[in-house]
C-alpha atoms as a PDB file:
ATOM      1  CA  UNK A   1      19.317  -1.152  11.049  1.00  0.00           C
ATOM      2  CA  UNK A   2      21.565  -2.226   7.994  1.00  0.00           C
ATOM      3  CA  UNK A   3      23.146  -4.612  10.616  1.00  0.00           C
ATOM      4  CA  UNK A   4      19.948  -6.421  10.944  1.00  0.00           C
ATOM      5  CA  UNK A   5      19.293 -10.143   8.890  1.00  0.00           C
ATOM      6  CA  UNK A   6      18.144  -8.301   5.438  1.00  0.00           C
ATOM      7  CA  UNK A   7      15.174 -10.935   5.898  1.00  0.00           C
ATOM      8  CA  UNK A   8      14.662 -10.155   9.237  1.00  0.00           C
ATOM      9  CA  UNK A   9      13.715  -6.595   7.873  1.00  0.00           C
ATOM     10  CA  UNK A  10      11.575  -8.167   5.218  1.00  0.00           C
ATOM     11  CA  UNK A  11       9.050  -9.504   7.354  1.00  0.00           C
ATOM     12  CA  UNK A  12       9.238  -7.121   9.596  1.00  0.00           C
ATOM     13  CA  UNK A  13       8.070  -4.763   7.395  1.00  0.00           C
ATOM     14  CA  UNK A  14       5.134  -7.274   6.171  1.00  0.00           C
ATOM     15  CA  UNK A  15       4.088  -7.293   9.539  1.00  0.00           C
ATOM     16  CA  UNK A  16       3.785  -3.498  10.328  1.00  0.00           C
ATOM     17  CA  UNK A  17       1.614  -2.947   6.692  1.00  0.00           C
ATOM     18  CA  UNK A  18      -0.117  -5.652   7.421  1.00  0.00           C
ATOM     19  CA  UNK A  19      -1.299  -4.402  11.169  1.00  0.00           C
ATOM     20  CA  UNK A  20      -2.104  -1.521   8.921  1.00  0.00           C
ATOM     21  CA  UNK A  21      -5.375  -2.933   7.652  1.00  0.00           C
ATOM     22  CA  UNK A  22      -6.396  -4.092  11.136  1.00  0.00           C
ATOM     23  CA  UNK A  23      -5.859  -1.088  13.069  1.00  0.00           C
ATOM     24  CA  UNK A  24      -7.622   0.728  10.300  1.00  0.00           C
ATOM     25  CA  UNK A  25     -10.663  -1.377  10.442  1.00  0.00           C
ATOM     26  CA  UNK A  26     -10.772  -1.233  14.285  1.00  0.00           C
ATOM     27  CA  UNK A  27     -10.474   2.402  14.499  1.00  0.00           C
ATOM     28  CA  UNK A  28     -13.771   3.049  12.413  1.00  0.00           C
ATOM     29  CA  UNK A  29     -15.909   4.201  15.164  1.00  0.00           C
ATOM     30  CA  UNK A  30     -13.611   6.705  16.400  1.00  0.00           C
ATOM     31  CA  UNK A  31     -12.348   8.172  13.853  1.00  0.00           C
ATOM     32  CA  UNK A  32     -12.927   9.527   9.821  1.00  0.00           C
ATOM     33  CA  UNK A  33     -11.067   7.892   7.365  1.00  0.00           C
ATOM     34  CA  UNK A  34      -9.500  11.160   6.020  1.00  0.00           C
ATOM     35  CA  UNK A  35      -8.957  12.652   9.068  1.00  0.00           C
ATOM     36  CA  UNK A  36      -6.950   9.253   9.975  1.00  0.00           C
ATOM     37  CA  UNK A  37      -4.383   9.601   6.776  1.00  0.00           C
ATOM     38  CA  UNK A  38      -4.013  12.881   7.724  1.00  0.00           C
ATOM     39  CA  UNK A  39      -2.873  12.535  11.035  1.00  0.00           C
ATOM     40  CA  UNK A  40      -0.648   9.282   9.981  1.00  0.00           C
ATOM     41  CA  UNK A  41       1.218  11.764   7.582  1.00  0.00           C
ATOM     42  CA  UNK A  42       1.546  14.721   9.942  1.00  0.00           C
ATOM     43  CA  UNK A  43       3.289  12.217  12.259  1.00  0.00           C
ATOM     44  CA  UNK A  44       5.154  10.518   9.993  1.00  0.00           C
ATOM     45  CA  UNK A  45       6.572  14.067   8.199  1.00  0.00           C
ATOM     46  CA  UNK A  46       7.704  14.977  11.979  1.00  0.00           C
ATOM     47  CA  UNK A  47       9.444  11.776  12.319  1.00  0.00           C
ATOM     48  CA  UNK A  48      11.019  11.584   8.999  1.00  0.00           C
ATOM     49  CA  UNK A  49      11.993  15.320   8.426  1.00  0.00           C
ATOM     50  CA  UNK A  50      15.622  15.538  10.771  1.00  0.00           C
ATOM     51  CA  UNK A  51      16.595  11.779   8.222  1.00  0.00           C
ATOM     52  CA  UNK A  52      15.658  13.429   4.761  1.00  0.00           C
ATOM     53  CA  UNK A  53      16.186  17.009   5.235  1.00  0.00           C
ATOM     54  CA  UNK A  54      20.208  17.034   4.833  1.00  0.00           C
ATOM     55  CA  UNK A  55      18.666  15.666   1.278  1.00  0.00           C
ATOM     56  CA  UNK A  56      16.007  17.794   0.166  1.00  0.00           C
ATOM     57  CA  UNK A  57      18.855  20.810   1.099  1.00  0.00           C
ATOM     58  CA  UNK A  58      21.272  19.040  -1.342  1.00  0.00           C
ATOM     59  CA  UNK A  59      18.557  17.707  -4.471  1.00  0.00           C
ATOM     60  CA  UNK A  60      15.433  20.863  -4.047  1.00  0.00           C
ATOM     61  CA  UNK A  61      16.345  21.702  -7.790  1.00  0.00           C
ATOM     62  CA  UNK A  62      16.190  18.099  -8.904  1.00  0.00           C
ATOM     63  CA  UNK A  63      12.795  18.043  -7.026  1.00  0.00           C
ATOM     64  CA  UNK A  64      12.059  21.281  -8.693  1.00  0.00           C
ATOM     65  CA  UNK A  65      12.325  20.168 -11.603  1.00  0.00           C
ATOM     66  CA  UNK A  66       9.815  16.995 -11.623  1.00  0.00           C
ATOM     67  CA  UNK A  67       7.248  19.020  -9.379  1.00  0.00           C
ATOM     68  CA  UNK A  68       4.233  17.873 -11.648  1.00  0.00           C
ATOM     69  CA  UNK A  69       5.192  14.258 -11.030  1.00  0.00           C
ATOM     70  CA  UNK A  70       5.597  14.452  -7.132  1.00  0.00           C
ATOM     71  CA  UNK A  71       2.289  16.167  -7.077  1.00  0.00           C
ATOM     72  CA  UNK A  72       0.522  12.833  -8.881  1.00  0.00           C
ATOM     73  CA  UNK A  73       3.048  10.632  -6.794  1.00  0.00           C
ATOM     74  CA  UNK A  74       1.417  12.280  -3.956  1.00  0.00           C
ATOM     75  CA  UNK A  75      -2.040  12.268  -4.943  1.00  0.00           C
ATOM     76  CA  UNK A  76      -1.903   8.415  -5.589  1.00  0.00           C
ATOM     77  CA  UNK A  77       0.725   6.862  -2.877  1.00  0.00           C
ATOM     78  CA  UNK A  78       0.201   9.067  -0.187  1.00  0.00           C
ATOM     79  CA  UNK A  79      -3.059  10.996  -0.335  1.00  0.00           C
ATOM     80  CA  UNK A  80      -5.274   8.670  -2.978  1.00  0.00           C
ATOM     81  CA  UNK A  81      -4.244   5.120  -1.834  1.00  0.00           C
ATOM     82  CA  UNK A  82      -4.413   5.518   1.810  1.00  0.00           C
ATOM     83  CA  UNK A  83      -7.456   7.699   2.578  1.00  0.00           C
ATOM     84  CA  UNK A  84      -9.523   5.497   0.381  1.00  0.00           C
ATOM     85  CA  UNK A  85      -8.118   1.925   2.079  1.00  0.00           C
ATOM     86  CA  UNK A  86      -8.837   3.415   5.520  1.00  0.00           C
ATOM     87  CA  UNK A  87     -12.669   4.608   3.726  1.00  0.00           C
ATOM     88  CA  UNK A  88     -13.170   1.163   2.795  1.00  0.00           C
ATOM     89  CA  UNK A  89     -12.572  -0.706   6.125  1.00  0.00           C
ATOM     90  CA  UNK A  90     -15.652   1.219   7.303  1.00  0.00           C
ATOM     91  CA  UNK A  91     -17.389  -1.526   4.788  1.00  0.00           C
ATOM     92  CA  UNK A  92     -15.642  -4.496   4.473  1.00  0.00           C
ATOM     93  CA  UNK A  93     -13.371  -6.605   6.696  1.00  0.00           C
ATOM     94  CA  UNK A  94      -9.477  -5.836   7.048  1.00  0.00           C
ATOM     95  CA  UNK A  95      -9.047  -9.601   5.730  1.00  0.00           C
ATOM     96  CA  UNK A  96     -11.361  -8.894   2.359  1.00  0.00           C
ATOM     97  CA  UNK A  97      -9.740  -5.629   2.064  1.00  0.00           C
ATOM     98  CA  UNK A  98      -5.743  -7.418   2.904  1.00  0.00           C
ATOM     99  CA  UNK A  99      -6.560  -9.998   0.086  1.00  0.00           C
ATOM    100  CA  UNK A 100      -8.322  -7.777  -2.421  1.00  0.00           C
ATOM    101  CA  UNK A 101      -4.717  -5.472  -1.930  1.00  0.00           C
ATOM    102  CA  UNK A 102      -2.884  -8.638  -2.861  1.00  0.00           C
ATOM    103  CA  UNK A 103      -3.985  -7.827  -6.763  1.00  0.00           C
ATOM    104  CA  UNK A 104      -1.626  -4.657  -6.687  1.00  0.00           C
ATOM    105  CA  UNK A 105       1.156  -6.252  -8.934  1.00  0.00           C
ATOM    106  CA  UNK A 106      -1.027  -7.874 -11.422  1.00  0.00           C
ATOM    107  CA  UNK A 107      -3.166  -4.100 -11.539  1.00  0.00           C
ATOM    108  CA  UNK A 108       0.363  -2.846 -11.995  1.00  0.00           C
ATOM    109  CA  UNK A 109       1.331  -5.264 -14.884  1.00  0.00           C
ATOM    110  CA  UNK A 110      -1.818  -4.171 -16.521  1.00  0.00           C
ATOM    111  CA  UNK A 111      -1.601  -0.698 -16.670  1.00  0.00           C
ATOM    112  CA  UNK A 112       1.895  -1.304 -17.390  1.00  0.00           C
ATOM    113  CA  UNK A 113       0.794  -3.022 -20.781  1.00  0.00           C
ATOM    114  CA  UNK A 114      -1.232   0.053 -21.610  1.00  0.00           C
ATOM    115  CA  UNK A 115       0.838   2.891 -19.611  1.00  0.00           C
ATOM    116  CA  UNK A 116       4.237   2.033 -20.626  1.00  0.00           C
ATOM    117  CA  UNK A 117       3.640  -0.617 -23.698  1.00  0.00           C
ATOM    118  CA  UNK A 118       5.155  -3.318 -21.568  1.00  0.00           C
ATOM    119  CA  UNK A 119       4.616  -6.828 -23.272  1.00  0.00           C
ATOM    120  CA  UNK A 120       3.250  -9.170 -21.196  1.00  0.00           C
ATOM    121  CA  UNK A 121       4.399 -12.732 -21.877  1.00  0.00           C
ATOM    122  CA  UNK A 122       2.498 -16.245 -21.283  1.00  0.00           C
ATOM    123  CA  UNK A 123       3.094 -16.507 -17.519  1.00  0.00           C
ATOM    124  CA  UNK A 124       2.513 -13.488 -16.840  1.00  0.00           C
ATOM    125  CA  UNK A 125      -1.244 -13.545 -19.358  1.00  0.00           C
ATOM    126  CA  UNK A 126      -2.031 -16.673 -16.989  1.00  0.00           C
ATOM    127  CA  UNK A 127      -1.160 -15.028 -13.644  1.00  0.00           C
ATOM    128  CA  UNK A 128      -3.166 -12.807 -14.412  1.00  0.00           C
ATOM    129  CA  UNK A 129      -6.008 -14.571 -15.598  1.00  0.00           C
ATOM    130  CA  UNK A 130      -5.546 -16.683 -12.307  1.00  0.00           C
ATOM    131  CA  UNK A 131      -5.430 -13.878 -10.101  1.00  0.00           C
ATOM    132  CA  UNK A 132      -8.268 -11.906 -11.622  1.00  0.00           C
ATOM    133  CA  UNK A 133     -10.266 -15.343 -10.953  1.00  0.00           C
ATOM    134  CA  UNK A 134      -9.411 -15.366  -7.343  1.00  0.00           C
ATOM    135  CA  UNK A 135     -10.516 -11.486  -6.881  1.00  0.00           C
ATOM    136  CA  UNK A 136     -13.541 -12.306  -8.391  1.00  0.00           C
ATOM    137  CA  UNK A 137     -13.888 -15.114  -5.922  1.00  0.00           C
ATOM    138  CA  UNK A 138     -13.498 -12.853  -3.226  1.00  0.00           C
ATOM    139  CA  UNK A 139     -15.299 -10.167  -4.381  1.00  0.00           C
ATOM    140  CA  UNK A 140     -18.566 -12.375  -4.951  1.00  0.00           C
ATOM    141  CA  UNK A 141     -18.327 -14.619  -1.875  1.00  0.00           C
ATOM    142  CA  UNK A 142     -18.323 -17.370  -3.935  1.00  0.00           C
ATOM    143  CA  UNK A 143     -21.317 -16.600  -5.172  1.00  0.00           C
ATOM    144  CA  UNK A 144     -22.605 -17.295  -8.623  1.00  0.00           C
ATOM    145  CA  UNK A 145     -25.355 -15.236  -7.597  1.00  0.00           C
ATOM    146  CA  UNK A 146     -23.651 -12.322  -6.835  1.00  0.00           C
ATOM    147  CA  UNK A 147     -21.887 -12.077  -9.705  1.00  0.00           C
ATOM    148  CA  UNK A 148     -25.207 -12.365 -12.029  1.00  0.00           C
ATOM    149  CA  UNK A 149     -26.956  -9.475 -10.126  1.00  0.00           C
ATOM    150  CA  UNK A 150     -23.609  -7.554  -9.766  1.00  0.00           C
ATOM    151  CA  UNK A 151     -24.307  -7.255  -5.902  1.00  0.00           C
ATOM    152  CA  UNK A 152     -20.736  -6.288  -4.732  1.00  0.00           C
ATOM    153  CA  UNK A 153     -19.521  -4.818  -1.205  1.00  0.00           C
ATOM    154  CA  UNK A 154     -19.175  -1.500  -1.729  1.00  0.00           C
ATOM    155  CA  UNK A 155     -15.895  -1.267   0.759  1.00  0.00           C
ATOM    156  CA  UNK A 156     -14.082  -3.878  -1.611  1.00  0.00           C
ATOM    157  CA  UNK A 157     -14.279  -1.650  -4.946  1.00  0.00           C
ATOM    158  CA  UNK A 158     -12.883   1.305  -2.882  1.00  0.00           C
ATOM    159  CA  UNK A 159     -10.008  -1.242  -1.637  1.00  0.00           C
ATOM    160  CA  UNK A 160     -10.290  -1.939  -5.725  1.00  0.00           C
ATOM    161  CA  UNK A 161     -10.172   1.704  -6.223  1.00  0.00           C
ATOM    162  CA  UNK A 162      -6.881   2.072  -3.595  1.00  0.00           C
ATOM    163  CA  UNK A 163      -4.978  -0.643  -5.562  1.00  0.00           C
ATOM    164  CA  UNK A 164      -5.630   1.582  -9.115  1.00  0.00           C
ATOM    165  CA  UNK A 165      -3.754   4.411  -7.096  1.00  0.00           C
ATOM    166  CA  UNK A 166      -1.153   2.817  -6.095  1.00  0.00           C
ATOM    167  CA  UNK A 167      -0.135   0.686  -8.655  1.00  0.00           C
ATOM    168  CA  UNK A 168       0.077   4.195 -10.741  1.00  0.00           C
ATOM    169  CA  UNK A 169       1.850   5.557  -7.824  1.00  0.00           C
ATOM    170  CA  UNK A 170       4.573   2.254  -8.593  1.00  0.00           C
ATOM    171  CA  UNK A 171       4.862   2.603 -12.557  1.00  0.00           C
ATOM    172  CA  UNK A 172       5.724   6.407 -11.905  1.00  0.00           C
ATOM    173  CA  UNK A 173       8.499   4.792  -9.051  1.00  0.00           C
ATOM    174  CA  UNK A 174       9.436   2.953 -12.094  1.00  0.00           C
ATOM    175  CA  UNK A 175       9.324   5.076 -14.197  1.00  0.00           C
ATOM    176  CA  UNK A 176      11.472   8.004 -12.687  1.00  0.00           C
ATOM    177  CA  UNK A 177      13.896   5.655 -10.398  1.00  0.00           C
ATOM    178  CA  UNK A 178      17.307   7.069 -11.243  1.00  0.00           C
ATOM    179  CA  UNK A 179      16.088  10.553 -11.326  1.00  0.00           C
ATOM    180  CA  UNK A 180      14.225  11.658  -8.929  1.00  0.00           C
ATOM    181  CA  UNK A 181      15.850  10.896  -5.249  1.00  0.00           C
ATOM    182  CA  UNK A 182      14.773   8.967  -2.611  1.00  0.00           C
ATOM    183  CA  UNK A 183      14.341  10.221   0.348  1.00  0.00           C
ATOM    184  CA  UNK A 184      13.979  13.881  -0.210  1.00  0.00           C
ATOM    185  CA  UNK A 185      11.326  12.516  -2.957  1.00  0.00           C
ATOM    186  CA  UNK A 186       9.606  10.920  -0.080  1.00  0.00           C
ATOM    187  CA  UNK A 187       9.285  13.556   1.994  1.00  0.00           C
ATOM    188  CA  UNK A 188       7.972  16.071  -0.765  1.00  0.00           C
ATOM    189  CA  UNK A 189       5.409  13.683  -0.991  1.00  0.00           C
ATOM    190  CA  UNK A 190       4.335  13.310   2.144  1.00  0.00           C
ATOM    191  CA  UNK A 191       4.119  17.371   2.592  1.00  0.00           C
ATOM    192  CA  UNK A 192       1.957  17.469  -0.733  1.00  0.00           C
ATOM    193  CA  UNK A 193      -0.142  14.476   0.462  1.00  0.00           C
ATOM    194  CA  UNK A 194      -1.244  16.792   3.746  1.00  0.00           C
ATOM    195  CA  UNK A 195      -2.277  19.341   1.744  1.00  0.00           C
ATOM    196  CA  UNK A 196      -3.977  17.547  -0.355  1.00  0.00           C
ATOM    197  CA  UNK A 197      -5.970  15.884   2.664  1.00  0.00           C
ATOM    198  CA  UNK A 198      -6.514  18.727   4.184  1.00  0.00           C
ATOM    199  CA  UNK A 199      -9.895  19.892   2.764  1.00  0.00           C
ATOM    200  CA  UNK A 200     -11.217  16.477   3.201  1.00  0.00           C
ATOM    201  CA  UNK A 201     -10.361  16.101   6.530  1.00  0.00           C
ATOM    202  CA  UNK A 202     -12.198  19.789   7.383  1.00  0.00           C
ATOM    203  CA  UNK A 203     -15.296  18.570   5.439  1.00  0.00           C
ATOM    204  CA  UNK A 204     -15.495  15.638   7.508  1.00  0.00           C
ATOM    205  CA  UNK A 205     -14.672  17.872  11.062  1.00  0.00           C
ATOM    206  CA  UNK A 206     -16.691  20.575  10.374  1.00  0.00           C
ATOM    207  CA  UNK A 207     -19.404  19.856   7.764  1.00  0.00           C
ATOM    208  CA  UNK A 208     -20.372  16.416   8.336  1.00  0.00           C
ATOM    209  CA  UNK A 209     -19.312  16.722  11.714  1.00  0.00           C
ATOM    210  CA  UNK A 210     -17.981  13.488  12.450  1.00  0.00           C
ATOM    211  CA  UNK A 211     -16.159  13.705  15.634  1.00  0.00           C
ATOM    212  CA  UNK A 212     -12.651  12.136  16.866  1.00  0.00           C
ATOM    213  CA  UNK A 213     -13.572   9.913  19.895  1.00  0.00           C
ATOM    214  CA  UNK A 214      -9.908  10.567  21.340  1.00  0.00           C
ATOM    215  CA  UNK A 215      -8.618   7.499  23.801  1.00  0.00           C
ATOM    216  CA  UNK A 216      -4.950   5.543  24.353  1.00  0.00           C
ATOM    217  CA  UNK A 217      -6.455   3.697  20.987  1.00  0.00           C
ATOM    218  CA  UNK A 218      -6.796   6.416  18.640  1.00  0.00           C
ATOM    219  CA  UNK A 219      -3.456   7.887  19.704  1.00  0.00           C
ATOM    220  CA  UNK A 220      -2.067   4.639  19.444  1.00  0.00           C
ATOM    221  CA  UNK A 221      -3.621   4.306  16.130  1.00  0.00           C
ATOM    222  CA  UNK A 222      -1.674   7.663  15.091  1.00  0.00           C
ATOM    223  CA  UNK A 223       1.621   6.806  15.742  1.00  0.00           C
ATOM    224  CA  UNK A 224       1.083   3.386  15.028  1.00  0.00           C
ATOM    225  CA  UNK A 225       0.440   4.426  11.477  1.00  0.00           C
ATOM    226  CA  UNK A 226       2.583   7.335  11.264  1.00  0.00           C
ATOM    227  CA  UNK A 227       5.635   6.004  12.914  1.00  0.00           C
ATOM    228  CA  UNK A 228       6.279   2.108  12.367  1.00  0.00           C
ATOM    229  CA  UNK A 229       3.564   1.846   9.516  1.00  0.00           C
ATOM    230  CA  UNK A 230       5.134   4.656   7.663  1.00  0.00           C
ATOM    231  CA  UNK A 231       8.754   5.432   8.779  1.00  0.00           C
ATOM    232  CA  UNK A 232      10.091   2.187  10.221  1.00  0.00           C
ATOM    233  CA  UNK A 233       8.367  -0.302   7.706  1.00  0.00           C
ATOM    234  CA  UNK A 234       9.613   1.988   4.674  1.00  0.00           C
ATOM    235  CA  UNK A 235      13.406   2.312   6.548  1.00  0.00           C
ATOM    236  CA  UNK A 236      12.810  -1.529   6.937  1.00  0.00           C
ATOM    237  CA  UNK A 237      11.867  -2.245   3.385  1.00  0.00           C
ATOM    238  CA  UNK A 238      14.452  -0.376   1.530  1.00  0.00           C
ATOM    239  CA  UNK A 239      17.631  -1.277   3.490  1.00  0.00           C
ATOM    240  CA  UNK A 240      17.138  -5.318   2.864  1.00  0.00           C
ATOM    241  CA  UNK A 241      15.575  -4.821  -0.727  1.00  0.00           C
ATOM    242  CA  UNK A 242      18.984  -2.764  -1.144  1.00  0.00           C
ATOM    243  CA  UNK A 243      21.142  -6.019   0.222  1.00  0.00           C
ATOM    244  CA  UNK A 244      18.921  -8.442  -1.474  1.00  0.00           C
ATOM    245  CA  UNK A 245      17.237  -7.262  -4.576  1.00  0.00           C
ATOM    246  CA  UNK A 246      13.870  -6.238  -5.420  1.00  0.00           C
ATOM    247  CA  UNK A 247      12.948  -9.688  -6.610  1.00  0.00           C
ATOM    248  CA  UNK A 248      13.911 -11.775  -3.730  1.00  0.00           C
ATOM    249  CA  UNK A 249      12.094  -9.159  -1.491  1.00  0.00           C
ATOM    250  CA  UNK A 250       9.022  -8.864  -3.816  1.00  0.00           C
ATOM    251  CA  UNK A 251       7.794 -12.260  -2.932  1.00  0.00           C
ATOM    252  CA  UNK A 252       7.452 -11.538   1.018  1.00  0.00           C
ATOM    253  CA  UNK A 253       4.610  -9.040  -0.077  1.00  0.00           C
ATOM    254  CA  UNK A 254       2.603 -12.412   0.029  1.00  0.00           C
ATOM    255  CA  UNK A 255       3.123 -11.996   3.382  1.00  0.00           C
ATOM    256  CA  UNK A 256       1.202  -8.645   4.350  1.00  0.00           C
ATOM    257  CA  UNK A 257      -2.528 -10.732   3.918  1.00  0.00           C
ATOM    258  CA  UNK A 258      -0.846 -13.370   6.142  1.00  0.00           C
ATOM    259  CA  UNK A 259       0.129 -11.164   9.080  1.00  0.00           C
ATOM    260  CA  UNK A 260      -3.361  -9.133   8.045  1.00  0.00           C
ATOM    261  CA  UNK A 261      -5.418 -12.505   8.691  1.00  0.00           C
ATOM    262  CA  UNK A 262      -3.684 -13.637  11.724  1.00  0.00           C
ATOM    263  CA  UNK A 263      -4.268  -9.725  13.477  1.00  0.00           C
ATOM    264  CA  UNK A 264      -7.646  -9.753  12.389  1.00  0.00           C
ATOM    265  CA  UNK A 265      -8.373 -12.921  13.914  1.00  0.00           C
ATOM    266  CA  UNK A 266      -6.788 -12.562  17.106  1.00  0.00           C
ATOM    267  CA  UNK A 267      -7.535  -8.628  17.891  1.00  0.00           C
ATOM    268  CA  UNK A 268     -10.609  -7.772  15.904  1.00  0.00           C
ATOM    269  CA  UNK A 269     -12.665 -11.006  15.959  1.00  0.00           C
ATOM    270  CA  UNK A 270     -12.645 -11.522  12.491  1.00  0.00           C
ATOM    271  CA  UNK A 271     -13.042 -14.637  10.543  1.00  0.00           C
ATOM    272  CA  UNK A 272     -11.811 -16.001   7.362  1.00  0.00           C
ATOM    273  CA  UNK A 273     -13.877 -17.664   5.349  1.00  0.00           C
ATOM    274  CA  UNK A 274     -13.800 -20.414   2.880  1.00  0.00           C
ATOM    275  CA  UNK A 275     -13.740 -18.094  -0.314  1.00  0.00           C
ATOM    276  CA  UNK A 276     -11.119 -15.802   0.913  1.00  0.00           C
ATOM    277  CA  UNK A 277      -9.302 -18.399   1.825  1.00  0.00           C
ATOM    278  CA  UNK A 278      -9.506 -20.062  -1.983  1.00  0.00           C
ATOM    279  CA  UNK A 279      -9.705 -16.837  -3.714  1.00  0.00           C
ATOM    280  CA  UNK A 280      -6.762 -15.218  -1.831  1.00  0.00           C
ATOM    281  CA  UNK A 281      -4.512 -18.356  -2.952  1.00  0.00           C
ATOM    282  CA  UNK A 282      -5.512 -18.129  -6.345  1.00  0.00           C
ATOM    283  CA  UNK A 283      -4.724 -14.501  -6.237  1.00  0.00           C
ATOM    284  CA  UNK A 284      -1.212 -15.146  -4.785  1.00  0.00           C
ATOM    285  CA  UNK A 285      -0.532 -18.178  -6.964  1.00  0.00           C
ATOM    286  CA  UNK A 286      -0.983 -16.004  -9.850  1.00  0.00           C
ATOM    287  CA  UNK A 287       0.977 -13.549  -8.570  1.00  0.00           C
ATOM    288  CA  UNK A 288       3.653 -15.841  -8.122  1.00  0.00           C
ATOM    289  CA  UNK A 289       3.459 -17.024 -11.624  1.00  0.00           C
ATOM    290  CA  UNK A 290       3.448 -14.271 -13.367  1.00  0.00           C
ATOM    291  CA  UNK A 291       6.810 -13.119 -10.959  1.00  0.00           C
ATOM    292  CA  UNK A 292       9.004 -15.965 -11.964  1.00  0.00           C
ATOM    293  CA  UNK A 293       9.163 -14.633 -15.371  1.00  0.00           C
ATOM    294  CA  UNK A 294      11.303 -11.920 -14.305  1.00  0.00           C
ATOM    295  CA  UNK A 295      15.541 -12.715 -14.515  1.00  0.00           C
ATOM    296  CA  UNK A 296      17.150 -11.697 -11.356  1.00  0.00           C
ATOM    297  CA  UNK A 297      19.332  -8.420 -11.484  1.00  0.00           C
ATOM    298  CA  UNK A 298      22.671  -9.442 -12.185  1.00  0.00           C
ATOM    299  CA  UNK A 299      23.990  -6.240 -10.139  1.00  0.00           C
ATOM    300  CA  UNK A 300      21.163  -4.170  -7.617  1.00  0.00           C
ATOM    301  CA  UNK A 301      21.274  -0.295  -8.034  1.00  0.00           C
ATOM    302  CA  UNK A 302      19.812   1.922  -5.222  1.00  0.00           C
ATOM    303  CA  UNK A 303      16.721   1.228  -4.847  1.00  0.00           C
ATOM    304  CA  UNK A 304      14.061   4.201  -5.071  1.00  0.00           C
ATOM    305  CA  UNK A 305      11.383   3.997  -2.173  1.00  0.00           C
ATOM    306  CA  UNK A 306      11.962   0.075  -2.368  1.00  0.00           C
ATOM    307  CA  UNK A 307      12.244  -0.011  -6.023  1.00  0.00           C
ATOM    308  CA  UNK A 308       8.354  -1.287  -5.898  1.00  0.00           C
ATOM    309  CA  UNK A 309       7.103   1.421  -4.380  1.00  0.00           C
ATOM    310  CA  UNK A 310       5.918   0.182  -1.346  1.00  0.00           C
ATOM    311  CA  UNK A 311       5.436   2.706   1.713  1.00  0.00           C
ATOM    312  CA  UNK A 312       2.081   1.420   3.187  1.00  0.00           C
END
């Protein structure tokens, strides 16, 4: 794979996360949200284990050592931002749900500014102010009305509520890149995450006894998510952010709505609508903005799960 066009790997990437958020919305009647993340994980810790386990042999007391911040890394990236996405698409479309997600760097420049005391300069203030607008836009069908009587979709403040975890899953990437490894990092993660699904997915199995309508789609579904959505998208990602830089790369996130849209359309029936449409470039323009502010890296280090974070 680090043969491949390093923007070859960039939107193919985009396109696996962004099949993510159809395949979870069409999967709804089969299958419990929970219950879905789990599975996704349990797959992708089978796949991934024989690439990061020469690692975790080599860095365990590096690991050791952070434990309390893989356990939130896992609560938030793996566990937290997942289960609650795939929650959400049982109540609002995988194109609300892909453009609402397109606010994750502009959540993560916010809690930045309070987290980390990171100053935010004028593009960035305006980005931000222009992307808010266009999630609002969304959010409220572009609907005065809705706004005034603060009559929401419920599915698109969990997708709100997904984007809070895993923009603090990407400050604590920041944060601790350099000192906690990648790979073996990852995989911690991913073992923490299951166990940390794991009573949710029995509640929904055996208290609210939701069953798993198993067919070629759900098992499809599975390693859909747990093997290309996981492993090969992450793989993907952090070779050609490696051979590019994280800034470059950053901007083909724009993409993942794009690809998300187009799936939804084709496979699910969806259709996008005027004030996604509007709202979702205002969101991305402001994105954009507020990204041209950063200065290229004069010299790229190894980047930690993608140096952004993203594993989707």
């Amino acid at each position: 794979m680090n043969k491949r066009n390093p923007y070859f790997l960039l939107v193919l990437a985009t396109i696996l996360w962004g099949g993510n958020f159809v395949i979870g919305r069409a999967i709804t009647d089969s299958m419990p949200p929970f219950t879905l993340s789990l599975l996704r994980w349990c797959t992708a810790f089978i796949i991934f284990l024989p690439f990061a386990w020469p690692h975790l042999k080599k860095e365990h007391a590096q690991l050791k050592k952070n434990w309390h911040i893989l356990i939130l890394m896992s609560i938030t990236g793996i566990a937290g931002f997942n289960s609650l996405l795939y929650l959400a698409l049982h109540y609002t479309t995988s194109i609300n749900a892909s453009l609402v997600n397109t606010s994750t760097p502009i959540v993560i420049y916010i809690l930045s500014f309070f987290i980390l005391r990171e100053q935010l300069n004028r593009n960035q203030m305006i980005g931000t102010v222009l992307s808010i607008a266009g999630l609002f836009f969304i959010l409220s069908k572009g609907s005065l009305a809705v706004l005034v009587n603060f009559s929401f979709n419920f599915g698109d403040f969990i997708v709100l509520a997904a984007v809070v975890c895993w923009s603090i899953y990407s400050i604590l990437i920041k944060r601790y890149t350099g000192i906690l490894p990648g790979y073996s990092t990852f995989l911690v993660c991913i073992a923490v995450g299951i166990l940390v699904l794991l009573p949710f997915a029995f509640y929904e199995t055996f208290i609210l006894n939701i069953p798993i309508l198993w067919s070629s789609s759900s098992v499809f579904t599975i390693l859909y998510t747990g093997v290309f959505a996981s492993i090969v998208a992450f793989i993907s990602w952090n070779t050609a952010v490696v051979r590019v830089g994280a800034n470059k790369a950053g901007i083909f996130l724009n993409l993942i709505p794009v690809f998300a849209v187009i799936f939804a359309v084709l496979f699910i029936g969806e259709k996008i609508m005027w004030y996604q449409l509007a709202g979702g470039l205002s969101v991305i323009a402001g994105v954009y903005l507020s990204a041209r502010t950063i200065p290229l890296e004069k010299k790229e280090k190894k980047i930690f799960l993608g140096d952004k974070g993203y594993d989707r």
